[in-house]
PDB file of N, CA and C in Angstrom:
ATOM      1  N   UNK A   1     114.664  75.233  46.613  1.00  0.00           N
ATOM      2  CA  UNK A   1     113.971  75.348  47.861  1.00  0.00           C
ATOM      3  C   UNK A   1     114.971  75.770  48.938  1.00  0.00           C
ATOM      4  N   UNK A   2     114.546  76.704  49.685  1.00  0.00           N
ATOM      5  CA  UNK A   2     115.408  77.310  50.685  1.00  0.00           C
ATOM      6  C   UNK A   2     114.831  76.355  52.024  1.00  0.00           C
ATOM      7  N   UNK A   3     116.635  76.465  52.416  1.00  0.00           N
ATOM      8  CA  UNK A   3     116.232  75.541  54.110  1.00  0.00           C
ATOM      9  C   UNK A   3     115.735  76.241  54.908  1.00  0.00           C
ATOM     10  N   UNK A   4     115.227  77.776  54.720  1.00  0.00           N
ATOM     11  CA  UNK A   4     114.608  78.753  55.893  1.00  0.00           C
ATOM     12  C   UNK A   4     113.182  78.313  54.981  1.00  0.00           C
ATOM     13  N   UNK A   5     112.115  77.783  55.520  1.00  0.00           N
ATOM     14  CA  UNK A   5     110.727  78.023  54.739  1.00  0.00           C
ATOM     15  C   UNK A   5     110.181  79.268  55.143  1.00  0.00           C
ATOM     16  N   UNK A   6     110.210  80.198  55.906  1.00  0.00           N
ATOM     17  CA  UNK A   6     109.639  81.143  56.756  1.00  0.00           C
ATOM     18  C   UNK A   6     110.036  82.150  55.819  1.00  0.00           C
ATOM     19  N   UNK A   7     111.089  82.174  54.924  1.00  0.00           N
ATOM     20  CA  UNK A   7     111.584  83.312  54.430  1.00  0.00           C
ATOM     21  C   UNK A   7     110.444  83.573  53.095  1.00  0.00           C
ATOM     22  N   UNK A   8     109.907  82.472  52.388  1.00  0.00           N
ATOM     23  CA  UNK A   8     108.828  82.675  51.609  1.00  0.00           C
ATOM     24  C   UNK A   8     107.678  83.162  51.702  1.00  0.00           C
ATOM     25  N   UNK A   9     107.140  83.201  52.917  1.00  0.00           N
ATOM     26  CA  UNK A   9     105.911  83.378  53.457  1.00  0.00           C
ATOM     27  C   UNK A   9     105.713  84.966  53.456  1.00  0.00           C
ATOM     28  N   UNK A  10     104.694  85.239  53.190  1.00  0.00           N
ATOM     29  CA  UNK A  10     104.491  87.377  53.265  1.00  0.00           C
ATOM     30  C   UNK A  10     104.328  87.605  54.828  1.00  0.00           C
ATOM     31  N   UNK A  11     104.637  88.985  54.741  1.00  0.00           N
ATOM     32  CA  UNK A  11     104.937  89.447  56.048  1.00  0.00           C
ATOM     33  C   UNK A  11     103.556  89.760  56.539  1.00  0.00           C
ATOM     34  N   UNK A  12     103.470  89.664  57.796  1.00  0.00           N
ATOM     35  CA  UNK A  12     102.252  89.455  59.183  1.00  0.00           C
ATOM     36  C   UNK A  12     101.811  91.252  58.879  1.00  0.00           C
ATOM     37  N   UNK A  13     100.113  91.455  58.766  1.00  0.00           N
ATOM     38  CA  UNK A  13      99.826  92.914  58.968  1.00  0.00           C
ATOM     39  C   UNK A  13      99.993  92.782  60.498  1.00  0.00           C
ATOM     40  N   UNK A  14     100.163  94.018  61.007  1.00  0.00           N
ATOM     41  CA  UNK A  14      99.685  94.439  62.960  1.00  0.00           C
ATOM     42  C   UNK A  14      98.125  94.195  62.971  1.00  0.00           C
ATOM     43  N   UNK A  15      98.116  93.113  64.174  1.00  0.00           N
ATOM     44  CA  UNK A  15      97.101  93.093  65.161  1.00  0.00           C
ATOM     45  C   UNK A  15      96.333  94.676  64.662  1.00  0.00           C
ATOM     46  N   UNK A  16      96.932  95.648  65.401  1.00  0.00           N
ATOM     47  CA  UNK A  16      96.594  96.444  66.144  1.00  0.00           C
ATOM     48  C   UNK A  16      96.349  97.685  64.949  1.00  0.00           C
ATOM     49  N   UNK A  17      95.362  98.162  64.908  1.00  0.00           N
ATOM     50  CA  UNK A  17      95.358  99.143  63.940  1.00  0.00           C
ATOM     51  C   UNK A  17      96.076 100.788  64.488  1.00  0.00           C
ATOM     52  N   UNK A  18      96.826 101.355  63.817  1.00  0.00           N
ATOM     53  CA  UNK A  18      97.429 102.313  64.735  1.00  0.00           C
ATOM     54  C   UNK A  18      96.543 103.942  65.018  1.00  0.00           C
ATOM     55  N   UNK A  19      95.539 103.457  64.866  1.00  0.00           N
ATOM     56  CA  UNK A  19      94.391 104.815  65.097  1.00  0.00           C
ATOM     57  C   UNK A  19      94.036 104.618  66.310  1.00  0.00           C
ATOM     58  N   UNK A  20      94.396 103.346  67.020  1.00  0.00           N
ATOM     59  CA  UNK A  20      93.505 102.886  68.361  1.00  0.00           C
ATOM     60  C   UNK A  20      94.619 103.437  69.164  1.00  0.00           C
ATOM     61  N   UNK A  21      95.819 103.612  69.122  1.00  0.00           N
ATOM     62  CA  UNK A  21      96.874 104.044  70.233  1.00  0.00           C
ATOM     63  C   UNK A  21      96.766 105.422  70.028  1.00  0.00           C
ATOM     64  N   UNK A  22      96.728 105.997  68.847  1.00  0.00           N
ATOM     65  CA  UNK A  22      96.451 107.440  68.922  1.00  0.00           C
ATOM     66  C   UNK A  22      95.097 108.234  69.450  1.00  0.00           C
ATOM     67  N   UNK A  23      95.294 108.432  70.961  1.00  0.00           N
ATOM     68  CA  UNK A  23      94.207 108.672  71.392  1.00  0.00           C
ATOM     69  C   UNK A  23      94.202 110.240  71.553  1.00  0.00           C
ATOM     70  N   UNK A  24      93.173 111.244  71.729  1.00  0.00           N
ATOM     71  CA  UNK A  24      93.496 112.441  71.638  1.00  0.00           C
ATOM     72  C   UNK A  24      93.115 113.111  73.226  1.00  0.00           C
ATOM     73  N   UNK A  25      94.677 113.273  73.962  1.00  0.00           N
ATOM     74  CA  UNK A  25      94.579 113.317  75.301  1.00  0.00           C
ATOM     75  C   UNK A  25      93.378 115.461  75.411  1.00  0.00           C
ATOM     76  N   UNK A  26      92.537 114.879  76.542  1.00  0.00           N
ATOM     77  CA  UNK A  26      91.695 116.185  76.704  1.00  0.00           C
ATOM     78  C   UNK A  26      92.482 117.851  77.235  1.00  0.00           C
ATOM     79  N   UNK A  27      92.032 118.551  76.728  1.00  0.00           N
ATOM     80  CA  UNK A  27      93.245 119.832  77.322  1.00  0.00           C
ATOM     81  C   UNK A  27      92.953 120.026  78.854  1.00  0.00           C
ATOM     82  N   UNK A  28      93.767 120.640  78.944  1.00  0.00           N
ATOM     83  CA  UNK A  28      94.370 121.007  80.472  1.00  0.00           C
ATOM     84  C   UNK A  28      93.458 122.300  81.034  1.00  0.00           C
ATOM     85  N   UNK A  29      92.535 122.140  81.854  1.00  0.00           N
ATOM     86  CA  UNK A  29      91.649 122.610  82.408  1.00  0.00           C
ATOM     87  C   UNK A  29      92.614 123.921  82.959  1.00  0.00           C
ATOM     88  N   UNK A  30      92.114 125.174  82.395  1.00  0.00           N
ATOM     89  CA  UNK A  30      92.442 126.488  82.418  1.00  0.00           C
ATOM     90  C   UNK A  30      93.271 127.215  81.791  1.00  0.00           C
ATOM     91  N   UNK A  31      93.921 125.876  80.570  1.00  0.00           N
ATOM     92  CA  UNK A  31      94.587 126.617  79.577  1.00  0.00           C
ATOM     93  C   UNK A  31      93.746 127.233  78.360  1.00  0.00           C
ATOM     94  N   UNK A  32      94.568 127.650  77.502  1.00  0.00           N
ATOM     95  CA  UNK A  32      93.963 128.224  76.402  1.00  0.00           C
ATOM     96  C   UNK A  32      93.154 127.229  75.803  1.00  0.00           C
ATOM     97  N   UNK A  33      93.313 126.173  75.797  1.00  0.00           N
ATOM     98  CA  UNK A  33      91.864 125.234  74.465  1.00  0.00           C
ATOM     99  C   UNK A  33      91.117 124.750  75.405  1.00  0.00           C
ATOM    100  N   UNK A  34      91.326 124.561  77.189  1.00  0.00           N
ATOM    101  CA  UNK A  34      90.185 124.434  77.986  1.00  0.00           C
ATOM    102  C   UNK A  34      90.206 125.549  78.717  1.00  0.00           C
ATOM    103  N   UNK A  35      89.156 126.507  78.986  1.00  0.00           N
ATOM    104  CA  UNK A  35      89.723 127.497  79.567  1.00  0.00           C
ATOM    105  C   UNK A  35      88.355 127.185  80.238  1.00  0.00           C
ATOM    106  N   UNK A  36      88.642 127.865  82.009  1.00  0.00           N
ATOM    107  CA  UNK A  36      87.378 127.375  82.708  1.00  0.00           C
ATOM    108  C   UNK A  36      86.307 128.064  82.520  1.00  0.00           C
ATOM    109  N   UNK A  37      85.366 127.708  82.468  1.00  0.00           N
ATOM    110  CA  UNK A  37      83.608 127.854  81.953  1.00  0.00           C
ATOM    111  C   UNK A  37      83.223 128.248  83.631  1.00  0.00           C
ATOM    112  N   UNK A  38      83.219 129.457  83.978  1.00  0.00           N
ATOM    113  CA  UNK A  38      82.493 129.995  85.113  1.00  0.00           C
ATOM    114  C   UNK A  38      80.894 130.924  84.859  1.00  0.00           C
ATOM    115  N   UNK A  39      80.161 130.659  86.139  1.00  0.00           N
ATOM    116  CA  UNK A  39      79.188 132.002  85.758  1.00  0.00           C
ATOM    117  C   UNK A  39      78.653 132.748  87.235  1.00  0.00           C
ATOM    118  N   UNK A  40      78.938 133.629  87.082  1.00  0.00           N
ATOM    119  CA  UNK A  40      78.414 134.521  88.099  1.00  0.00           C
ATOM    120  C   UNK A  40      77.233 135.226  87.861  1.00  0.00           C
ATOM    121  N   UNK A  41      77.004 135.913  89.151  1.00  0.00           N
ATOM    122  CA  UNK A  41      75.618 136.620  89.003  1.00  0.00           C
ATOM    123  C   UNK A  41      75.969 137.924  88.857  1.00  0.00           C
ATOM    124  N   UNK A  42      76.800 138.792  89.227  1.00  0.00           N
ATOM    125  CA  UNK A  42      77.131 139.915  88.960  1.00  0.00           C
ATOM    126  C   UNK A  42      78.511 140.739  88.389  1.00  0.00           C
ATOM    127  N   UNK A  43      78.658 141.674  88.408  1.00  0.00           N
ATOM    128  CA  UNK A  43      79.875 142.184  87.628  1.00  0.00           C
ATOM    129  C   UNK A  43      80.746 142.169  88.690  1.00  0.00           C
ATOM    130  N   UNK A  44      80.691 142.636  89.776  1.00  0.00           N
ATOM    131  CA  UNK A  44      81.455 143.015  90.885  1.00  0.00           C
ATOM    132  C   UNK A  44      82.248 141.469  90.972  1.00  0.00           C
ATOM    133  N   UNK A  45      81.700 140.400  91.273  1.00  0.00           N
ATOM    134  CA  UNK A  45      82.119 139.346  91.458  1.00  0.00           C
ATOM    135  C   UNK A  45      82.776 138.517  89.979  1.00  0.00           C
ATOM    136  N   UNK A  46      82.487 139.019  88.836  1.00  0.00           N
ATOM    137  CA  UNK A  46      83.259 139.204  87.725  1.00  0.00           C
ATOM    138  C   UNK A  46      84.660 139.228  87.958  1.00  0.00           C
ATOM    139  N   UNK A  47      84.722 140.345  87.797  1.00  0.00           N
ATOM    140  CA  UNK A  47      86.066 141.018  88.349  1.00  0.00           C
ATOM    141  C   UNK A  47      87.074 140.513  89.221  1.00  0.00           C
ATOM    142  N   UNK A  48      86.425 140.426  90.436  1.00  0.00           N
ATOM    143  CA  UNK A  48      87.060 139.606  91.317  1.00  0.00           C
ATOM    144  C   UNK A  48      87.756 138.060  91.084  1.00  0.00           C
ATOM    145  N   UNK A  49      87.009 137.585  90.052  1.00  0.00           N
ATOM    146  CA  UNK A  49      87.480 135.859  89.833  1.00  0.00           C
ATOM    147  C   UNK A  49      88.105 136.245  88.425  1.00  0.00           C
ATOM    148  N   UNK A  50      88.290 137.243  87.748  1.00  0.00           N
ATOM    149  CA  UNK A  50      88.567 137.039  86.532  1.00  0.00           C
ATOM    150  C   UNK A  50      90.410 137.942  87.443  1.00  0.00           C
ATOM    151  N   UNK A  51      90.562 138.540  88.259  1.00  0.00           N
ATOM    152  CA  UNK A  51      92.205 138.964  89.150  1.00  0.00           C
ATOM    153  C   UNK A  51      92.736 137.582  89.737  1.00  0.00           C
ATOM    154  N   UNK A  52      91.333 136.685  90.167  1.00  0.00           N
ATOM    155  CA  UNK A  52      92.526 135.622  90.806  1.00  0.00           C
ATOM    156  C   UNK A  52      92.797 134.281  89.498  1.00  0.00           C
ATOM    157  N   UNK A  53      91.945 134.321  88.236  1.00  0.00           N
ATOM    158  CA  UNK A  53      92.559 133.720  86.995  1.00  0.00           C
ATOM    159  C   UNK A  53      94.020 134.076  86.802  1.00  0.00           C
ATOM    160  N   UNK A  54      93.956 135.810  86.358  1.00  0.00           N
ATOM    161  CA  UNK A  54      94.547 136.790  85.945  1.00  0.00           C
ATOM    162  C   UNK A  54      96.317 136.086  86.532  1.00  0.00           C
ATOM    163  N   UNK A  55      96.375 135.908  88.156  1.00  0.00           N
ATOM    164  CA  UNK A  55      96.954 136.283  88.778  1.00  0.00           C
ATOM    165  C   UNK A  55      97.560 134.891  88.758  1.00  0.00           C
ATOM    166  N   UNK A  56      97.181 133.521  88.943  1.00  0.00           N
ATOM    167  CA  UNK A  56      97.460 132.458  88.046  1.00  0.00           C
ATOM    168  C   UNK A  56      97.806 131.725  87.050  1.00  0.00           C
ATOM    169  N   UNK A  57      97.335 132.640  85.852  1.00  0.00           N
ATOM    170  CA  UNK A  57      97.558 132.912  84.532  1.00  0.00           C
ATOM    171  C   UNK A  57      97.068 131.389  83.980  1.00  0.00           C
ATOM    172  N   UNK A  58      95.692 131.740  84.695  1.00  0.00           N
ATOM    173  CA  UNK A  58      94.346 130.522  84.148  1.00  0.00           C
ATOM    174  C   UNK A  58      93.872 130.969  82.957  1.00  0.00           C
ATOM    175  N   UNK A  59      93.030 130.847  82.044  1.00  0.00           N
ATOM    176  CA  UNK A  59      92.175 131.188  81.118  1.00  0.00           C
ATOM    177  C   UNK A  59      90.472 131.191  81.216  1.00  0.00           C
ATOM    178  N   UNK A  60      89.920 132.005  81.160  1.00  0.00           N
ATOM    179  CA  UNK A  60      88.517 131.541  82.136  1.00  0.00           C
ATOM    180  C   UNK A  60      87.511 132.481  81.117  1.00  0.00           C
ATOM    181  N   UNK A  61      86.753 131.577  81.001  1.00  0.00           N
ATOM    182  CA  UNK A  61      84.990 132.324  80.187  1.00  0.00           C
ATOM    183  C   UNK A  61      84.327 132.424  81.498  1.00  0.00           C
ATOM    184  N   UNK A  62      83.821 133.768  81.823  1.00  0.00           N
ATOM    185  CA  UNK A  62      82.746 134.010  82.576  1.00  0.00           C
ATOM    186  C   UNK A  62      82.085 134.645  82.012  1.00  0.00           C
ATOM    187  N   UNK A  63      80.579 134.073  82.490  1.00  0.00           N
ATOM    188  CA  UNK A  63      79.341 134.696  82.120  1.00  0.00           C
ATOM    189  C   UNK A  63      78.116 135.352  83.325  1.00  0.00           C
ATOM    190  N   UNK A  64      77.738 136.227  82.816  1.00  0.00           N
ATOM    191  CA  UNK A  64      77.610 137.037  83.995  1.00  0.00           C
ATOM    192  C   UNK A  64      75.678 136.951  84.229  1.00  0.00           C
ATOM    193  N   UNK A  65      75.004 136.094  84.910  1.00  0.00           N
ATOM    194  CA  UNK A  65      73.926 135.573  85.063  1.00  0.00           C
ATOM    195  C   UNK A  65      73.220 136.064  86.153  1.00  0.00           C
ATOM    196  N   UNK A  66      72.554 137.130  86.194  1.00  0.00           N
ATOM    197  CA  UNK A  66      71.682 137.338  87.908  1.00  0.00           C
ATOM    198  C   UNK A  66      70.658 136.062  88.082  1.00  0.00           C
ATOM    199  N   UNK A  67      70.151 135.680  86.836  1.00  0.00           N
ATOM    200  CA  UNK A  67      68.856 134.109  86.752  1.00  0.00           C
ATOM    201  C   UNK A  67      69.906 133.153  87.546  1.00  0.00           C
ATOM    202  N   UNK A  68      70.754 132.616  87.100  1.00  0.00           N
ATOM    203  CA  UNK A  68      71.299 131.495  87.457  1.00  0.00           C
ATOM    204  C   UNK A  68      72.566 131.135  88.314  1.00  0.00           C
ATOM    205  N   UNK A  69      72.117 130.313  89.120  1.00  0.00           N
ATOM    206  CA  UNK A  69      73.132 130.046  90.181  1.00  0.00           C
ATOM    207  C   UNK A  69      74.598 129.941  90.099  1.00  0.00           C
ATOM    208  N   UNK A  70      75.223 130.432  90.846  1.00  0.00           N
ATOM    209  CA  UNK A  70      76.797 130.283  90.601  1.00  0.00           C
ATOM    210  C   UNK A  70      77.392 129.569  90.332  1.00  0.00           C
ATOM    211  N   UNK A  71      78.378 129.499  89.534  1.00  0.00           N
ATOM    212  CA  UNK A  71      78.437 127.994  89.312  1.00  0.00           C
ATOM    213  C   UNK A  71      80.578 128.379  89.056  1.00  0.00           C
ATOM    214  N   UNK A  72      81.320 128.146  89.724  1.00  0.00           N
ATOM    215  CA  UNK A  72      82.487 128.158  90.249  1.00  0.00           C
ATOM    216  C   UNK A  72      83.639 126.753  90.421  1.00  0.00           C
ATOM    217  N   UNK A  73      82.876 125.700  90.162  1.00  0.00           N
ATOM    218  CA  UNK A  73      83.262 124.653  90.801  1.00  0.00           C
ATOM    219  C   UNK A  73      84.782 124.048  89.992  1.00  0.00           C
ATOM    220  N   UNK A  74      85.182 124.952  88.712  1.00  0.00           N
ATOM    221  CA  UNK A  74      86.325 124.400  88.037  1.00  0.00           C
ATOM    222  C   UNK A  74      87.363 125.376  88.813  1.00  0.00           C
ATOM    223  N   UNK A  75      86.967 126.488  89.248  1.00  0.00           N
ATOM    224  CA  UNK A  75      87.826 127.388  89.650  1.00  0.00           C
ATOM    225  C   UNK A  75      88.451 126.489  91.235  1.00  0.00           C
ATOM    226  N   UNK A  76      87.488 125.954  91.954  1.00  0.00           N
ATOM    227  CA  UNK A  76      88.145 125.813  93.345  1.00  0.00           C
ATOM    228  C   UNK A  76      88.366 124.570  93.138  1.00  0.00           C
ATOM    229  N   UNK A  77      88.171 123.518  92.333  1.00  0.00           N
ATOM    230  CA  UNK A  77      88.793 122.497  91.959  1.00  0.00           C
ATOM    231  C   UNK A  77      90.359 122.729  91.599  1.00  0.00           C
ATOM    232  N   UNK A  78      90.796 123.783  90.913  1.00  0.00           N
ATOM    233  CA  UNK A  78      92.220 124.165  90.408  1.00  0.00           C
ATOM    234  C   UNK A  78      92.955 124.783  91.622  1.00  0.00           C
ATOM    235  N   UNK A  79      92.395 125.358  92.489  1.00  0.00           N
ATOM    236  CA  UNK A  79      92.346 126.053  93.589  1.00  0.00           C
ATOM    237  C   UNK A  79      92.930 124.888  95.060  1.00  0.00           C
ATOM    238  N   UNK A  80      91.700 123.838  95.011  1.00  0.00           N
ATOM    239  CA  UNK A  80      92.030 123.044  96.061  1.00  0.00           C
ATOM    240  C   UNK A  80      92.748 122.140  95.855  1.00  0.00           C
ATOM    241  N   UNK A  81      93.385 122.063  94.659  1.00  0.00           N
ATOM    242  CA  UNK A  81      94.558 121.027  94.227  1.00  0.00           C
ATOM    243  C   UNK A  81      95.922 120.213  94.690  1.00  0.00           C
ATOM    244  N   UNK A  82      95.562 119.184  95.492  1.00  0.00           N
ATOM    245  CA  UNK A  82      96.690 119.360  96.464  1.00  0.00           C
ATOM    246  C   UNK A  82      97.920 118.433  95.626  1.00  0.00           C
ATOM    247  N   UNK A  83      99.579 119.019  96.617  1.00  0.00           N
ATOM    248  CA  UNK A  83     100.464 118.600  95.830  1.00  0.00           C
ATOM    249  C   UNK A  83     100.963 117.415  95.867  1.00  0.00           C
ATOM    250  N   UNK A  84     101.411 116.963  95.385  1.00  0.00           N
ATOM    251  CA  UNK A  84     101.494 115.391  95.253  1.00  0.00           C
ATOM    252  C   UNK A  84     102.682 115.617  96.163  1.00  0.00           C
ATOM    253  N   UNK A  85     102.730 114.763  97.399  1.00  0.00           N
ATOM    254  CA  UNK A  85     104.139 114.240  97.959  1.00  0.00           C
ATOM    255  C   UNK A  85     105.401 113.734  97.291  1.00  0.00           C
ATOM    256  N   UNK A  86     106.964 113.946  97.491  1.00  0.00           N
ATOM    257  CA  UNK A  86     107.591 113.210  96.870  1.00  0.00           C
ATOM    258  C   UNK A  86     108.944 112.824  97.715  1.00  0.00           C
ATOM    259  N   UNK A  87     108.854 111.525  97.702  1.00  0.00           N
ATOM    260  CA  UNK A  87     109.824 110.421  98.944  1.00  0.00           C
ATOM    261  C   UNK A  87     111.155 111.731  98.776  1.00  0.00           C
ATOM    262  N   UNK A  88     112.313 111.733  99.699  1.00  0.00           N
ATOM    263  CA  UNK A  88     113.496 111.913  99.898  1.00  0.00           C
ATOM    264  C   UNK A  88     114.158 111.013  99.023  1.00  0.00           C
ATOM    265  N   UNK A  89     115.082 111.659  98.773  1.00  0.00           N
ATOM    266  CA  UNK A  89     116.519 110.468  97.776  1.00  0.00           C
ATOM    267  C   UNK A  89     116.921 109.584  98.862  1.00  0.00           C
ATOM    268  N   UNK A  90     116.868 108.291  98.776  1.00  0.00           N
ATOM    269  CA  UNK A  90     117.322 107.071  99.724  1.00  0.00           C
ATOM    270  C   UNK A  90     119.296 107.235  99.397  1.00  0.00           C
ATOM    271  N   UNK A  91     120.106 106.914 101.015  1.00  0.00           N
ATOM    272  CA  UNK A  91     121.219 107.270 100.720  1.00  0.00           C
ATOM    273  C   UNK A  91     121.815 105.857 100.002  1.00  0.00           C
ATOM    274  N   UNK A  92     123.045 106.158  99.456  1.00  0.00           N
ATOM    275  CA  UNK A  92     123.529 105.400  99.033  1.00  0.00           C
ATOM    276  C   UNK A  92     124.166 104.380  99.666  1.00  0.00           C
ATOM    277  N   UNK A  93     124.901 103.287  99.367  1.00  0.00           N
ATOM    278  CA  UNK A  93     125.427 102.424  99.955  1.00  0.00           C
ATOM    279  C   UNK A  93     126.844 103.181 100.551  1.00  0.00           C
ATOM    280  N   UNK A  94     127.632 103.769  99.645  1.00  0.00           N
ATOM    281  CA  UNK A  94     128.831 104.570 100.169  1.00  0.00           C
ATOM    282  C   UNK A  94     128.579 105.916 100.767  1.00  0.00           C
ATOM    283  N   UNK A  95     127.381 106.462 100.958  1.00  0.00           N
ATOM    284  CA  UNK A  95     126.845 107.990 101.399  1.00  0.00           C
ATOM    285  C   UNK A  95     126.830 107.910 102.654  1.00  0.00           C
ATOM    286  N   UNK A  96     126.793 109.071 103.777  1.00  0.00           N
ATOM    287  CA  UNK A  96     127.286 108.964 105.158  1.00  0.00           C
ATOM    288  C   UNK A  96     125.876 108.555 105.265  1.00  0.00           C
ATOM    289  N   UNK A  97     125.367 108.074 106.710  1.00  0.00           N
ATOM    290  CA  UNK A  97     124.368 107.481 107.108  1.00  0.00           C
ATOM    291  C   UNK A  97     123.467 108.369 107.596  1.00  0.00           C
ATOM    292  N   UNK A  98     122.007 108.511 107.038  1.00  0.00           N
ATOM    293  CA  UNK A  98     121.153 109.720 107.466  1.00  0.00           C
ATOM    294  C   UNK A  98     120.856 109.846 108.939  1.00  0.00           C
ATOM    295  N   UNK A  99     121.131 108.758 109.964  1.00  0.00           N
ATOM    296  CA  UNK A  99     121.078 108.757 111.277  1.00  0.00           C
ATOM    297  C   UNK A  99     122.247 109.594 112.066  1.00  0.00           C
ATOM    298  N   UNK A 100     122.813 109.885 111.638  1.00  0.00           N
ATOM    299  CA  UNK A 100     123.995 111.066 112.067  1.00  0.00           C
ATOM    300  C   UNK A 100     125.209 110.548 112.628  1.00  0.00           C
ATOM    301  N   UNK A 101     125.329 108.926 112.819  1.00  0.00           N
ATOM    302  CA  UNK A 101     126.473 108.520 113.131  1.00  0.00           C
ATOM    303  C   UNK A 101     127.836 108.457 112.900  1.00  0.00           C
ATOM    304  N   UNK A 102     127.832 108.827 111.459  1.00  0.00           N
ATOM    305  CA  UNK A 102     129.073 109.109 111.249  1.00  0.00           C
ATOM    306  C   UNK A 102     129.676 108.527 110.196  1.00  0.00           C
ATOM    307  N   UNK A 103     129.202 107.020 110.020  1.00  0.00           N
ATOM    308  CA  UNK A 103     129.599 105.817 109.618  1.00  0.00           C
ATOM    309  C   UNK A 103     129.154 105.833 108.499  1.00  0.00           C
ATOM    310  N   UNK A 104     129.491 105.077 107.390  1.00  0.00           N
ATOM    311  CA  UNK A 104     128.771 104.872 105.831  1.00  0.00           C
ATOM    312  C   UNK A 104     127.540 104.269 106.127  1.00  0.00           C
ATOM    313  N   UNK A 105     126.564 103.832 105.082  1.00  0.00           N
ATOM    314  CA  UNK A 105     125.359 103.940 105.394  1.00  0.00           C
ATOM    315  C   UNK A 105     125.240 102.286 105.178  1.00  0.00           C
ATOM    316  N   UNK A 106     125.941 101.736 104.414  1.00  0.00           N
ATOM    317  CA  UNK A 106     126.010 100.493 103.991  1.00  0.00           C
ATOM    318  C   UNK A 106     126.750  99.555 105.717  1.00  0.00           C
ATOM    319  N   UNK A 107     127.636 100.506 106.008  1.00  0.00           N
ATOM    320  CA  UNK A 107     128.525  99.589 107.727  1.00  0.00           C
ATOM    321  C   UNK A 107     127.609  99.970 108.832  1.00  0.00           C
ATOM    322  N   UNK A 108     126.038 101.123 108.850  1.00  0.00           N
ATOM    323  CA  UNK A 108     125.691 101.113 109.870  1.00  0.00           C
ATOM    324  C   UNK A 108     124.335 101.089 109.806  1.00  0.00           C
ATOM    325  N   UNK A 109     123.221 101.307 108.724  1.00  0.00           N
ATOM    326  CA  UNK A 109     121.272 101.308 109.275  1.00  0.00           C
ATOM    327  C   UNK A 109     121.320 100.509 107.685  1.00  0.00           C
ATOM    328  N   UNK A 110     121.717  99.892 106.877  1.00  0.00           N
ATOM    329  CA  UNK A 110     121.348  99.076 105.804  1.00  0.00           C
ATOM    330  C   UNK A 110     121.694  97.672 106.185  1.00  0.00           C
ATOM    331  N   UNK A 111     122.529  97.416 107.462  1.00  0.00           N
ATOM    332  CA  UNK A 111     122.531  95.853 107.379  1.00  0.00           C
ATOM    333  C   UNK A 111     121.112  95.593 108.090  1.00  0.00           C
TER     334      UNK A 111
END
C-alpha cells in the first residue's frame, strides 16, 4: 500500500467537453465568405456602389431590383464605422514631465 492513496485512483475526465469552446466565430462583414448582400433598383446605381466597394476592397453581391426597395444598410454600416479612441502612453516615472516643466515626472505632477 502506497502512502500517496490518490496515486491509485483513475484520472478525472474534463468537466467541459471541448466542442463547447470551439465556437465558430461569424465572418467579417465584406470579406470574401461574408461579402455584403446589397440591392438596388437600377444599373446606374450598381455601378456606383459596386466603385466605392471596389475602392475599399469590400466584397459585395448586388442585385439589381426596380420591384424592391433599396436596401444598402450593410454598406453604410461599414461606412459609418467609427474609430475606436486610443489613451496616449502615460509618462514614466523617470520620463520628463508632460506639463513642460522640465523636471522628471515622478519629482513634479505624479506626487
Amino acid at each position: 500500500m502506497s502512502k500517496y492513496p490518490h496515486k491509485d485512483l483513475p484520472l478525472k475526465k474534463p468537466k467541459f467537453d471541448s466542442a463547447v469552446f470551439e465556437t465558430k466565430k461569424p465572418p467579417r462583414l465584406g470579406s470574401q465568405r461574408g461579402p455584403l448582400k446589397l440591392t438596388v433598383k437600377d444599373e446606374a446605381r450598381r455601378l456606383e456602389i459596386k466603385a466605392i466597394c471596389a475602392d475599399k476592397s469590400w466584397f459585395c453581391e448586388i442585385t439589381v431590383d426596380p420591384e424592391a426597395d433599396e436596401n444598402i444598410k450593410d454598406l453604410t454600416f461599414l461606412q459609418d464605422k467609427q474609430v475606436v479612441a486610443t489613451s496616449t502612453r502615460l509618462a514614466g516615472r523617470n520620463d520628463p514631465c508632460p506639463c513642460g516643466s522640465g523636471k522628471k515626472y515622478k519629482q513634479c505632477c505624479a506626487k
